[in-house]
N, C-alpha and C. Protein backbone atom coordinates (compact mmCIF):
# COMPACT_ATOMS: atom_id res chain seq x y z
N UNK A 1 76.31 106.27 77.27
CA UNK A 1 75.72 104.92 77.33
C UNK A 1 76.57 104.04 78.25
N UNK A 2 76.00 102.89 79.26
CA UNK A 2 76.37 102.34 80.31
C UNK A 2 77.09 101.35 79.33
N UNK A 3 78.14 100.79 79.12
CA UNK A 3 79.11 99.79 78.63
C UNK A 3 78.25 98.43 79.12
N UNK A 4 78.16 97.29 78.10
CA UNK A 4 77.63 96.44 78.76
C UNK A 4 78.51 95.24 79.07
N UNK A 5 78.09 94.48 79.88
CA UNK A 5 79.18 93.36 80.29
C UNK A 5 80.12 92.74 79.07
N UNK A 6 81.26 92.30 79.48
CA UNK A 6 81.87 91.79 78.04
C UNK A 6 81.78 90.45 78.46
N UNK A 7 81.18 89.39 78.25
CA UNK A 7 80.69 87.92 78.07
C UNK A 7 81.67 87.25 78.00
N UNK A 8 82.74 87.55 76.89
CA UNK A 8 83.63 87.05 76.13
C UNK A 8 84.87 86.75 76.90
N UNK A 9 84.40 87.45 78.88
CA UNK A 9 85.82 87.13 79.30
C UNK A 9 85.37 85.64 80.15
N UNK A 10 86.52 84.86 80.78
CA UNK A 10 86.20 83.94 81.45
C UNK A 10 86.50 84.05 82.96
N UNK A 11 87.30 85.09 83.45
CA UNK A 11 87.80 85.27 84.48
C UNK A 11 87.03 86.92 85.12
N UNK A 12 86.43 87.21 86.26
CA UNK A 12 86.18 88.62 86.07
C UNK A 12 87.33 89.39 86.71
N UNK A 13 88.01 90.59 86.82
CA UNK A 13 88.70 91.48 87.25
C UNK A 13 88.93 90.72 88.91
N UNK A 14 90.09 90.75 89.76
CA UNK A 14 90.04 90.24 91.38
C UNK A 14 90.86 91.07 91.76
N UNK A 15 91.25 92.13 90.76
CA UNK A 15 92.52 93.57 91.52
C UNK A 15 91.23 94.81 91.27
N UNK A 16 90.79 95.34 92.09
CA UNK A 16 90.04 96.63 91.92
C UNK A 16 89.75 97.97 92.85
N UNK A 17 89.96 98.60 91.97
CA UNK A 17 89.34 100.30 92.52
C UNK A 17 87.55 100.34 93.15
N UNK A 18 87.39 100.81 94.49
CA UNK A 18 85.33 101.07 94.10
C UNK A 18 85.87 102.67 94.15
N UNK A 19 85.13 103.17 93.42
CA UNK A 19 84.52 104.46 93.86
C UNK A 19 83.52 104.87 94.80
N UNK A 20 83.54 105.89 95.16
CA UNK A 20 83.15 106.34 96.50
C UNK A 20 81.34 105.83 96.65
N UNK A 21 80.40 105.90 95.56
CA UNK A 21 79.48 105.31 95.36
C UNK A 21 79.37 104.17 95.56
N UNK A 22 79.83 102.91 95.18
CA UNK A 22 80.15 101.56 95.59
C UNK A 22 80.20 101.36 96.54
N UNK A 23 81.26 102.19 97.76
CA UNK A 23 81.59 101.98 98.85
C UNK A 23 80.28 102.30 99.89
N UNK A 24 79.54 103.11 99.35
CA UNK A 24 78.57 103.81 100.76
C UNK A 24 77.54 102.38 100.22
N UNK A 25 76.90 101.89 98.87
CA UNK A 25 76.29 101.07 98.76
C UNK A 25 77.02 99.24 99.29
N UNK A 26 78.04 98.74 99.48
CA UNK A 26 78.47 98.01 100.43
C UNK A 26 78.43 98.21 101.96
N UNK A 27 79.29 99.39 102.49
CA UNK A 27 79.60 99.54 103.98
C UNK A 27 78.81 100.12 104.36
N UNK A 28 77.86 101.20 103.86
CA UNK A 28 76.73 102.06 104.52
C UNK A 28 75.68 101.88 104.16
N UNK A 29 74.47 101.68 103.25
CA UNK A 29 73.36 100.88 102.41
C UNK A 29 73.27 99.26 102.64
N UNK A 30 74.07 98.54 102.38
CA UNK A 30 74.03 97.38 102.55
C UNK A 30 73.18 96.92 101.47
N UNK A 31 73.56 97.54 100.20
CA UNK A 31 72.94 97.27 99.29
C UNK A 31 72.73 95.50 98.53
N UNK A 32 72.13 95.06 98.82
CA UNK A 32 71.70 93.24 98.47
C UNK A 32 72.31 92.80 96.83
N UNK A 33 72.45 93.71 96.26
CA UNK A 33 72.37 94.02 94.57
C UNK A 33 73.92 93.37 94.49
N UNK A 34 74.90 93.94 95.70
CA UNK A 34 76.36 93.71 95.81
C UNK A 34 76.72 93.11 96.87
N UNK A 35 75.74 92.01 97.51
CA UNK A 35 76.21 90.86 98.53
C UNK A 35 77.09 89.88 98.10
N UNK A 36 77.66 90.29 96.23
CA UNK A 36 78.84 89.06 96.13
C UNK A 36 80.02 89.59 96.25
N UNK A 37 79.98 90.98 96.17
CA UNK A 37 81.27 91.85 96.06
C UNK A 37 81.77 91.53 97.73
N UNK A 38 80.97 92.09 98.42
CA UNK A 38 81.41 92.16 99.80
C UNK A 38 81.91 91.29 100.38
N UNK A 39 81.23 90.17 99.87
CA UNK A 39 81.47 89.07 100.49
C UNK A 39 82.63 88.10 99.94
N UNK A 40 83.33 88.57 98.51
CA UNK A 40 84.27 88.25 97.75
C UNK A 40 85.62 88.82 98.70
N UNK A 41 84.82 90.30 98.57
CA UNK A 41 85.95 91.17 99.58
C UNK A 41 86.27 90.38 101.37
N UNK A 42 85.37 90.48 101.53
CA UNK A 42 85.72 89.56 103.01
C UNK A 42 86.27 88.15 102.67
N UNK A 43 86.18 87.53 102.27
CA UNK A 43 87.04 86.11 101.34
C UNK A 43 88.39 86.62 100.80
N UNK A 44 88.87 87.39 100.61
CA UNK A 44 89.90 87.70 99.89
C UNK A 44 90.18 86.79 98.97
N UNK A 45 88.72 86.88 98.23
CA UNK A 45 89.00 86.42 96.66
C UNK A 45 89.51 87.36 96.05
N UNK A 46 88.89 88.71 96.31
CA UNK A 46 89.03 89.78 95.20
C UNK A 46 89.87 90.91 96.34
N UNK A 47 91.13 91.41 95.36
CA UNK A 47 91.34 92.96 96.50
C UNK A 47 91.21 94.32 96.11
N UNK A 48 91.00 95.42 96.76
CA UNK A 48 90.85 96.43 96.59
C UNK A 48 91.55 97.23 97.44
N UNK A 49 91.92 98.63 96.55
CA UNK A 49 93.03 99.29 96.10
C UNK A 49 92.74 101.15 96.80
N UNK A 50 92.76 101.63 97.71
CA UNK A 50 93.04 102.72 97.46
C UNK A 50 93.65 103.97 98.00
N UNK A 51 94.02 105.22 97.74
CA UNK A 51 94.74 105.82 98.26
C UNK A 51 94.37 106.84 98.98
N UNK A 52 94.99 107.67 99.81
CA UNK A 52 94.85 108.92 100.67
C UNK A 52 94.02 109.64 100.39
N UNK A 53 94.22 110.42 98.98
CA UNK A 53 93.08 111.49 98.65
C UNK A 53 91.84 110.88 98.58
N UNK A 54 91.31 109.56 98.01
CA UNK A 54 90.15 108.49 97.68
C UNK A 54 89.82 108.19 99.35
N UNK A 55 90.59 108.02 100.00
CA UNK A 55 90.19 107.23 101.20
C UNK A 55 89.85 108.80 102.41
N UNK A 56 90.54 110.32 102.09
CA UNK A 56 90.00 111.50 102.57
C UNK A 56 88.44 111.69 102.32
N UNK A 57 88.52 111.21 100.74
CA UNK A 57 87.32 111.54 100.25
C UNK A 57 85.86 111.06 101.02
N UNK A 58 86.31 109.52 101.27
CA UNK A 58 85.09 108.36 102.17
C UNK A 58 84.86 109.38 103.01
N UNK A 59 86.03 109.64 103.62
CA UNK A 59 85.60 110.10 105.06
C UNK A 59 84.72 111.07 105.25
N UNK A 60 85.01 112.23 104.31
CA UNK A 60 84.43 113.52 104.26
C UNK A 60 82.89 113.14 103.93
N UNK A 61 82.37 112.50 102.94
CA UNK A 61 81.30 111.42 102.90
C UNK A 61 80.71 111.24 103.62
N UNK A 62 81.06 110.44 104.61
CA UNK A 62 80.52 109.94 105.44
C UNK A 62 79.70 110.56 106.55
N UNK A 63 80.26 112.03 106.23
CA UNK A 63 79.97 112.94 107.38
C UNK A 63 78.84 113.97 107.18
N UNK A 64 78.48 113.70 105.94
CA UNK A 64 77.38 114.55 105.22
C UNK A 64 76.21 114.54 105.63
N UNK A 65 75.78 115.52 105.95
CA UNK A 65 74.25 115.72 107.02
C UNK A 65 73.30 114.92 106.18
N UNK A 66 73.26 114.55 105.17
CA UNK A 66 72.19 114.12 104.38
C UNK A 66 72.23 112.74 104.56
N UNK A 67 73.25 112.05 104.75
CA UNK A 67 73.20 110.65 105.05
C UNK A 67 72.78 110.21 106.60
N UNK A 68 73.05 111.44 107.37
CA UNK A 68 71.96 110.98 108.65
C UNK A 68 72.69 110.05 109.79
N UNK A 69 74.75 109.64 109.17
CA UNK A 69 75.09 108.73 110.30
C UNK A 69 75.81 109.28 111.35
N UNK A 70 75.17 108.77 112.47
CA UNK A 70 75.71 109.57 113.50
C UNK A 70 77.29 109.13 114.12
N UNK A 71 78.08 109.75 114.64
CA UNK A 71 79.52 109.17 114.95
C UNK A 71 80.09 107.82 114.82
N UNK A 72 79.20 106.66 115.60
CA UNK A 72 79.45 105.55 115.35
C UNK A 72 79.52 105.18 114.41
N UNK A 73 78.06 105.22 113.99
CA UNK A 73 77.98 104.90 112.24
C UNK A 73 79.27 105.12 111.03
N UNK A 74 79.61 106.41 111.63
CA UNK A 74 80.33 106.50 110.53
C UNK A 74 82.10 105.82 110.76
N UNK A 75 82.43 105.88 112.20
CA UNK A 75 83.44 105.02 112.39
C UNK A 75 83.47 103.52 112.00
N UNK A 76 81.99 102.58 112.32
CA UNK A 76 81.99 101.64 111.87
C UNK A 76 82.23 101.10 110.37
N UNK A 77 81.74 102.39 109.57
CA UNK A 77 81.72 102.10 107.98
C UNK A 77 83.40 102.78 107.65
N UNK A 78 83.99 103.69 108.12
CA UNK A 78 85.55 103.78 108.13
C UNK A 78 86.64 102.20 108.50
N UNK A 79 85.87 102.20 109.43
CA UNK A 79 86.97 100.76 110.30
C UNK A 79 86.25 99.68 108.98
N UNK A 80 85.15 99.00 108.50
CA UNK A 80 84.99 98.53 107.57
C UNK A 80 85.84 98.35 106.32
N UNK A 81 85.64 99.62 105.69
CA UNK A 81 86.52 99.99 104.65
C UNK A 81 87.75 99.92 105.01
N UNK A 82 88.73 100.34 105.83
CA UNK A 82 89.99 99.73 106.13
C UNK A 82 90.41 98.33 106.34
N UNK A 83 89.39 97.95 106.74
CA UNK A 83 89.67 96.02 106.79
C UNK A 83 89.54 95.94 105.43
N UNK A 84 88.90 96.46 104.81
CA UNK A 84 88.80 95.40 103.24
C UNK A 84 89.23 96.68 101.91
N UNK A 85 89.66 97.51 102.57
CA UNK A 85 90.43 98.16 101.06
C UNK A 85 91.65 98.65 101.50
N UNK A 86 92.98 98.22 100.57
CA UNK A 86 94.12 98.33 101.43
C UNK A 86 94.29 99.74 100.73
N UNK A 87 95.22 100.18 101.77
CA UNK A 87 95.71 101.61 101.05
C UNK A 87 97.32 101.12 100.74
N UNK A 88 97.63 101.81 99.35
CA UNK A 88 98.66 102.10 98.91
C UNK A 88 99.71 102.20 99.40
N UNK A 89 100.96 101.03 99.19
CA UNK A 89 101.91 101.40 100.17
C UNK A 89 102.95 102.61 99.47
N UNK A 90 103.29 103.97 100.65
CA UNK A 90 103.94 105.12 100.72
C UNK A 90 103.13 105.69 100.69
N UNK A 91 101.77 105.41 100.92
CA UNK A 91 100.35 106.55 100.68
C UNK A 91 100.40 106.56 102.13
N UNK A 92 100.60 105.74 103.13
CA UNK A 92 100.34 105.31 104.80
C UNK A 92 101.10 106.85 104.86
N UNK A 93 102.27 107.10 104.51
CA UNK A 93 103.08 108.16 105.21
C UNK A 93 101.99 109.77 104.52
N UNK A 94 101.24 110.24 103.93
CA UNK A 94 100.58 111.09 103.35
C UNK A 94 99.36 110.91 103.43
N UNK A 95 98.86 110.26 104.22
CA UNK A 95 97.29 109.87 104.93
C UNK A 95 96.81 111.01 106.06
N UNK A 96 96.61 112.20 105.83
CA UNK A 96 96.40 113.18 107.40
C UNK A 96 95.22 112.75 108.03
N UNK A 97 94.64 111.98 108.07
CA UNK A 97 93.28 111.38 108.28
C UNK A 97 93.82 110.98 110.20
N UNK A 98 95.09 110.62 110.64
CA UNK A 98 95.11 110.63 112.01
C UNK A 98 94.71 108.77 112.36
N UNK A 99 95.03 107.87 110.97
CA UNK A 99 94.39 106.59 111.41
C UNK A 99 95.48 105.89 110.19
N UNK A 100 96.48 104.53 110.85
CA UNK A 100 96.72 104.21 109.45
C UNK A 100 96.75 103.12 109.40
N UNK A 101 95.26 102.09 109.88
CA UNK A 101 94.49 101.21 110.05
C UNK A 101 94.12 100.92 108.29
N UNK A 102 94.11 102.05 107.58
CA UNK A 102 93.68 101.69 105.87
C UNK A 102 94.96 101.30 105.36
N UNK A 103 96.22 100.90 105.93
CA UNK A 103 97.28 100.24 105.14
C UNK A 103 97.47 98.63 106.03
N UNK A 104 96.32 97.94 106.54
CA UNK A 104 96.02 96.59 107.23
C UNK A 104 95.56 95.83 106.19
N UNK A 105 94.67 95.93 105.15
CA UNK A 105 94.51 95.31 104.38
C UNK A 105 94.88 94.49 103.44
N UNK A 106 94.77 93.37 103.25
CA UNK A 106 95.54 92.40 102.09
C UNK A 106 96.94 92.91 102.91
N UNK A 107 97.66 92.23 103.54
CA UNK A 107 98.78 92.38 104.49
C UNK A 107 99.77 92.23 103.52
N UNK A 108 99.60 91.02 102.49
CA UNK A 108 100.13 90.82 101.63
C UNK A 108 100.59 91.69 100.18
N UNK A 109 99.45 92.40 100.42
CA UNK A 109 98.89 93.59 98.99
C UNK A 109 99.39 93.36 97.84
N UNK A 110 100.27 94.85 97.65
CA UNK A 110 100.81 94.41 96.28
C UNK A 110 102.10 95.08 96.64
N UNK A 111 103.19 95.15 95.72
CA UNK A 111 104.83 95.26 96.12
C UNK A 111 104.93 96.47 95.97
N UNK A 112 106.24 96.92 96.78
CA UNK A 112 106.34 98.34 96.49
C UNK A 112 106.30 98.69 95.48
N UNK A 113 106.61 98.26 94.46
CA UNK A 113 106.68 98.72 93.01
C UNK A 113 104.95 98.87 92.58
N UNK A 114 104.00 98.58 93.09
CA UNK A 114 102.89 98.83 92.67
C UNK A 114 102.33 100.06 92.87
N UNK A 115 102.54 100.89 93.72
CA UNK A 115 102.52 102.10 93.59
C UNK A 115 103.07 102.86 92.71
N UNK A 116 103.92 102.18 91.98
CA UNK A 116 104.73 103.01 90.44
C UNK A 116 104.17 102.59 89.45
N UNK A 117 103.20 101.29 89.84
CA UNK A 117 102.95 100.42 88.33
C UNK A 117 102.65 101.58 87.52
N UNK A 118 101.81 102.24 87.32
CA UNK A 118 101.23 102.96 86.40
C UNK A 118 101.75 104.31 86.34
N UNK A 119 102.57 105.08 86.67
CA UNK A 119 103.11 106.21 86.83
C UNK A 119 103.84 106.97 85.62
N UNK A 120 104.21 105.84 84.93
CA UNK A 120 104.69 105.99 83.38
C UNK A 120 103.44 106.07 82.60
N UNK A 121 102.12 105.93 82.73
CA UNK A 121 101.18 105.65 82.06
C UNK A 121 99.77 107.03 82.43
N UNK A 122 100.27 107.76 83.86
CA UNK A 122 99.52 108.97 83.82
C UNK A 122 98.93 109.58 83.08
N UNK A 123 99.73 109.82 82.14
CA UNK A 123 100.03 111.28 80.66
C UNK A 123 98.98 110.92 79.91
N UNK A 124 98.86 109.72 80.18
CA UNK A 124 98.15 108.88 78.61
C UNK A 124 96.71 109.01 79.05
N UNK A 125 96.48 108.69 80.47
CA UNK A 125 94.80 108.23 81.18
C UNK A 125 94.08 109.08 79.86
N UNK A 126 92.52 109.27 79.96
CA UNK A 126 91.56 109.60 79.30
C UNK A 126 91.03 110.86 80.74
N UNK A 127 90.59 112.44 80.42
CA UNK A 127 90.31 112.85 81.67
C UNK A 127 88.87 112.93 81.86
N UNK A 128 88.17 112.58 83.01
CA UNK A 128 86.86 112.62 83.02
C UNK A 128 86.27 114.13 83.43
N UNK A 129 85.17 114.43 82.81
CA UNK A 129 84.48 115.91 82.90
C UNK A 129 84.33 116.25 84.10
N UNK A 130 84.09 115.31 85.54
CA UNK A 130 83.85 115.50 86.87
C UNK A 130 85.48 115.22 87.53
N UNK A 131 86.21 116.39 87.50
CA UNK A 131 88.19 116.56 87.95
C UNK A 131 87.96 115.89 89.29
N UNK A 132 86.76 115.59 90.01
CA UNK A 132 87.04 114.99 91.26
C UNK A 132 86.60 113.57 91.45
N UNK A 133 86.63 113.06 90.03
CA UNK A 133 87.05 111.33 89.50
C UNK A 133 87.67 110.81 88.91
N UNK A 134 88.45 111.47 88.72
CA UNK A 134 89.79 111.82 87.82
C UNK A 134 90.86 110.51 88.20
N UNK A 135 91.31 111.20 90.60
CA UNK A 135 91.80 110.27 91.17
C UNK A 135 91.32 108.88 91.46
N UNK A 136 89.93 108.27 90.61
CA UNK A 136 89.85 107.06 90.86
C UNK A 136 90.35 105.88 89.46
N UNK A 137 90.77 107.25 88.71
CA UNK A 137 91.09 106.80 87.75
C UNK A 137 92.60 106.72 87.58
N UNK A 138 93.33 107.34 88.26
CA UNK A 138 94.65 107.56 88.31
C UNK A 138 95.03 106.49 89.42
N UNK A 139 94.41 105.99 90.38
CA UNK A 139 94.87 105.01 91.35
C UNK A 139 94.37 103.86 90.31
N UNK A 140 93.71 103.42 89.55
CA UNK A 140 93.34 102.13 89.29
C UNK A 140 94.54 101.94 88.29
N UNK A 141 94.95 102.68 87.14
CA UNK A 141 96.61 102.88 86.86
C UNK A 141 97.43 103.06 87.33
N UNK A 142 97.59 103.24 89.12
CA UNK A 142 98.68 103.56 89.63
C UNK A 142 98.66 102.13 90.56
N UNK A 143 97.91 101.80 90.87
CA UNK A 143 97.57 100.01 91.18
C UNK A 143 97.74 99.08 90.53
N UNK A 144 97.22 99.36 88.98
CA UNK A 144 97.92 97.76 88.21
C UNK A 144 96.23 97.29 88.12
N UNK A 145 95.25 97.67 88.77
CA UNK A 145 94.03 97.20 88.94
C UNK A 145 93.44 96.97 87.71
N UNK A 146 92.85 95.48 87.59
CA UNK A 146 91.89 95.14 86.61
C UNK A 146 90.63 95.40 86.18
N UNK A 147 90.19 96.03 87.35
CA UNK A 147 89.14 97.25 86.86
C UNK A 147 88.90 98.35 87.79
N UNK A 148 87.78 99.55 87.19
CA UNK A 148 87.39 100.35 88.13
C UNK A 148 86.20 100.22 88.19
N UNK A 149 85.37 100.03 89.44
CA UNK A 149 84.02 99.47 89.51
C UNK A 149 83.27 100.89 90.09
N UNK A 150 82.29 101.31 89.45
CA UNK A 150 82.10 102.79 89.45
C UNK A 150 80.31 102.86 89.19
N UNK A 151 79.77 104.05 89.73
CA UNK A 151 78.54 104.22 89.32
C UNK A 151 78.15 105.45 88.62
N UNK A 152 79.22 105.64 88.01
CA UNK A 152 79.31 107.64 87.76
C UNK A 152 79.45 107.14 85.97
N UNK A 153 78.24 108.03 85.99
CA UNK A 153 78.07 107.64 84.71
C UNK A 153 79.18 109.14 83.30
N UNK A 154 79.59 109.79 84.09
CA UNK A 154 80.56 110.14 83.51
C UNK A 154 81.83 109.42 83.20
N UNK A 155 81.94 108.40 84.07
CA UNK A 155 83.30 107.56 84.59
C UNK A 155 82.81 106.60 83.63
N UNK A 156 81.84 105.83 83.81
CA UNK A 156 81.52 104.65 82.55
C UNK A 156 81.59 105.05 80.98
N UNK A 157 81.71 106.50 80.80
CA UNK A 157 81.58 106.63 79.36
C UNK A 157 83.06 106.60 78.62
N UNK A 158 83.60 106.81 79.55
CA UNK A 158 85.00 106.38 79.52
C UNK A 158 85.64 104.93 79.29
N UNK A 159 84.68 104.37 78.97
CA UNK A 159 85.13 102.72 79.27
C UNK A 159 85.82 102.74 77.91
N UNK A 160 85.52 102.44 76.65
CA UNK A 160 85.85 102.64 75.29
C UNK A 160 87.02 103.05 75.10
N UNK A 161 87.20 104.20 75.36
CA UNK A 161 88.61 104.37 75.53
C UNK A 161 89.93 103.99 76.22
N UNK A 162 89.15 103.48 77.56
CA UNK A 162 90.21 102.38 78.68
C UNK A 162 90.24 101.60 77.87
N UNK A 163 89.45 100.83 77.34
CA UNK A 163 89.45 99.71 76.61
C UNK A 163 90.81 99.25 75.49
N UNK A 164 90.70 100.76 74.61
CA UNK A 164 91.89 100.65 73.45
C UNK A 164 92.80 101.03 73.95
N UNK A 165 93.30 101.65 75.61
CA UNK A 165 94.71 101.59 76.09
C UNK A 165 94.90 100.44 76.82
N UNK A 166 93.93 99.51 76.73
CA UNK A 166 94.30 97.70 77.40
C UNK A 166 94.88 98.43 79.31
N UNK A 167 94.73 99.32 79.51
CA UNK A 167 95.49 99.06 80.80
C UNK A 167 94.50 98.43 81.93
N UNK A 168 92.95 99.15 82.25
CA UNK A 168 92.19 98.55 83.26
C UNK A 168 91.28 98.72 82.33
N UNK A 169 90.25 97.71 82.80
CA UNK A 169 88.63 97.89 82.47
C UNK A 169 87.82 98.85 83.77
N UNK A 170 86.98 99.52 83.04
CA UNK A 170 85.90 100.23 84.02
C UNK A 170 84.35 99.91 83.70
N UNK A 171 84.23 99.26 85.06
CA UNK A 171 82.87 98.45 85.10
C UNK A 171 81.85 99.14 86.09
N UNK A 172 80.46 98.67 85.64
CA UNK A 172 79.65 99.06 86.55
C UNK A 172 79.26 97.98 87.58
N UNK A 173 79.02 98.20 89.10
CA UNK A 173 78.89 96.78 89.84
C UNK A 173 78.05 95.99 89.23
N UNK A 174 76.35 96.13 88.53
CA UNK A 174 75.97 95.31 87.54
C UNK A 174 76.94 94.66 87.16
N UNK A 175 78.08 95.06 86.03
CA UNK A 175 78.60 94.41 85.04
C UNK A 175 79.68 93.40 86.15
N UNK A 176 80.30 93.75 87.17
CA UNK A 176 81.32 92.92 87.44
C UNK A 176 80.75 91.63 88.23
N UNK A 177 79.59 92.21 89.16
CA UNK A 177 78.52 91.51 89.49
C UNK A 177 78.24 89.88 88.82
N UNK A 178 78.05 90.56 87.33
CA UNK A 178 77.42 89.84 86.66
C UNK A 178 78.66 88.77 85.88
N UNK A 179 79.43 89.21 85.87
CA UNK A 179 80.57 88.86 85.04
C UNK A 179 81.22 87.55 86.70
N UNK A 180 81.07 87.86 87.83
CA UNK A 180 81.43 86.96 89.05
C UNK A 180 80.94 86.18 89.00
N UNK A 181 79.23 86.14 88.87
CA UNK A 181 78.56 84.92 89.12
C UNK A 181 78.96 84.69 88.35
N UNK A 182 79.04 84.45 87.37
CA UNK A 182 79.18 83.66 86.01
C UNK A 182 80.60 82.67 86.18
N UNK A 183 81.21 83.17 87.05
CA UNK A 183 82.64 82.53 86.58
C UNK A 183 82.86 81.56 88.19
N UNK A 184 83.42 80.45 88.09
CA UNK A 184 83.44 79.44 89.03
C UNK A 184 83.42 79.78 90.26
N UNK A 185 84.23 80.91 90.50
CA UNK A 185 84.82 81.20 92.21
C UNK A 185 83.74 81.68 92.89
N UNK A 186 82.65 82.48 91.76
CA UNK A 186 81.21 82.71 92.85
C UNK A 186 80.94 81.30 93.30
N UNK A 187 81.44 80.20 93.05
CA UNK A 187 80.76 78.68 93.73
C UNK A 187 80.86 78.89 95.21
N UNK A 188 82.34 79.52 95.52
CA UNK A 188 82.66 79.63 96.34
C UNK A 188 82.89 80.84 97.83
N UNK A 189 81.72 81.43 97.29
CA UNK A 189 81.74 82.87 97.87
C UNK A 189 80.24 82.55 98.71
N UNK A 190 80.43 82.63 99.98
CA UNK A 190 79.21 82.55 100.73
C UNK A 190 78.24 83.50 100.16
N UNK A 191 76.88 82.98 100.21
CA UNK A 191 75.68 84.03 99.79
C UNK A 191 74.52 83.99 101.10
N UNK A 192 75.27 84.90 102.14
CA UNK A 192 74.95 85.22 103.14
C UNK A 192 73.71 86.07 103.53
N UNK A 193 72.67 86.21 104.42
CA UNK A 193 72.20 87.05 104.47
C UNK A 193 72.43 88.14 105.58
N UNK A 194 73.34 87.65 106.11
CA UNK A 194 74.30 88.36 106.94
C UNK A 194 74.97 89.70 106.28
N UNK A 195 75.00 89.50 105.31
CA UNK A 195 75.61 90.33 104.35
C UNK A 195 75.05 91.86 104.44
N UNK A 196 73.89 91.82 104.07
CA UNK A 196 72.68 93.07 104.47
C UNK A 196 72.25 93.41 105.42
N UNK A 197 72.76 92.97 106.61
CA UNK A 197 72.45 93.33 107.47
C UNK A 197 73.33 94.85 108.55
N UNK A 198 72.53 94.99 109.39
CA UNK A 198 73.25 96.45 110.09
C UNK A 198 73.98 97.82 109.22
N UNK A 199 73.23 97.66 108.21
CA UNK A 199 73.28 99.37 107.33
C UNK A 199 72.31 100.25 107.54
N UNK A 200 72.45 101.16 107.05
CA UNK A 200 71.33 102.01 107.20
C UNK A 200 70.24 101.59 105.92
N UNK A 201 68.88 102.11 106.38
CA UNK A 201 67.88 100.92 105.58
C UNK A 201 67.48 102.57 104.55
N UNK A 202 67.12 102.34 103.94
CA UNK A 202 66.30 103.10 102.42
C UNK A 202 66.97 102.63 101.21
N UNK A 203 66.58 103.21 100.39
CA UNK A 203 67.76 103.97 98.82
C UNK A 203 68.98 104.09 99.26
N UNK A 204 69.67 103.70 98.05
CA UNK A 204 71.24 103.70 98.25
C UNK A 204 71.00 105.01 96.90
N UNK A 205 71.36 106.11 97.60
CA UNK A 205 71.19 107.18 96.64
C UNK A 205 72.70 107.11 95.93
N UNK A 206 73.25 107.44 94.92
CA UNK A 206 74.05 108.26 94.05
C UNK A 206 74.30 109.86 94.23
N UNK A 207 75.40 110.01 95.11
CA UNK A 207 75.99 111.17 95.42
C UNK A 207 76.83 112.12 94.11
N UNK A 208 76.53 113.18 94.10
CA UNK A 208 76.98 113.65 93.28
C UNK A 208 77.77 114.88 93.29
C-alpha cells in the first residue's frame, strides 16, 4: 500500500534523494504532475543528493532503445541532472562515467562529513526485494536526506519502517508534491509553463 501524505508536518523534506523514475519524469517526460519539484530544484529551494553508482545508473537509462533518445537528447537530460543533483563529495573521485560536471551542484552542498552522515546507520537500513534500490536507499542515509522521493512501489512499502528508524522519510512525488504546495515556500516557486516544455511528449512510463 502507497503511504499516504503525513498532513501533520508543516515543513516538507528540502534535502532529497529522486530515484531513477522521478528523474526521467522531470528531465526526460517533462512530466506537468512535478512542475513544482523542478522548479523548486532550479530555485535552490530544495537539494538533491546523489552518487556514482545512482548517477551510472541515469546514464545507462538513458540509453535504452525503448525510450527512443537520440545522443543529444540524452546528453541534454545528463547535463540537466548534473546542474540540479549534486553528487556526493569523494564520490567525484569514483565516478568512471568520464564527466565530473555531477559534483557542480549546490556548490555549497553538504560538508565533507556528509558523506559519512549515515555510514554508522547502514547495518540498520530496511532491505528492499528489488537489490538494485537498495543504493537509493543507502545514499538517502548516507546524505542525511529528508526524504526519498520514489515511484517503486517496492521502495514505498518500506516507508513504515523508515518511519520507526526516524532517519529519512520515503515519499511518493504525489505525497511530497502535495505536502510543498501546502507549505508557504510553494508561494514562492515560479509555476512556469516553461517547465514542460522540450521533453519528450507521451507517458512517462515506470521502468522496471
Amino acid at each position: 500500500m502507497i503511504p499516504k501524505p503525513d498532513e501533520s508536518r508543516a515543513e516538507p523534506p528540502r534535502t532529497l534523494v529522486l530515484d531513477t523514475n522521478v528523474c526521467l519524469d522531470l528531465f526526460v517526460f517533462r512530466d506537468p504532475r512535478w512542475h513544482a519539484l523542478l522548479s523548486a530544484l532550479r530555485q535552490s529551494q530544495v537539494r538533491a543528493y546523489t552518487r556514482a553508482d545512482c548517477r551510472m545508473e541515469w546514464m545507462l537509462v538513458l540509453a535504452y532503445t525503448k525510450l527512443g533518445l537520440d545522443a543529444d537528447q540524452q546528453a541534454a537530460a545528463l547535463a540537466e541532472f548534473d546542474q540540479l543533483i549534486a553528487l556526493l563529495p569523494g564520490d567525484a573521485a569514483h565516478d568512471n562515467s568520464g564527466s565530473s560536471s555531477g559534483s557542480s551542484a549546490h556548490g555549497d552542498g553538504c560538508s565533507d562529513a556528509c558523506s559519512h552522515a549515515g555510514s554508522h546507520k547502514q547495518a540498520s537500513l530496511p532491505l528492499c526485494r528489488d537489490p538494485d534500490d537498495q543504493k537509493f536507499i543507502e545514499l538517502a542515509a548516507q546524505c542525511g536526506a529528508g526524504a526519498l522521493v520514489t515511484k517503486d512501489k517496492l521502495v514505498l512499502k518500506l516507508a513504515r519502517k523508515m518511519k520507526k528508524l526516524a532517519l529519512f522519510r520515503i515519499l511518493s512525488p504525489e505525497q511530497w508534491t502535495a505536502e510543498w504546495l501546502a507549505s508557504p515556500a510553494a508561494a514562492t516557486t515560479p509555476n512556469s509553463s516553461a517547465l514542460v516544455q522540450g521533453g519528450v511528449t507521451g507517458d512517462a512510463p515506470t521502468l522496471q
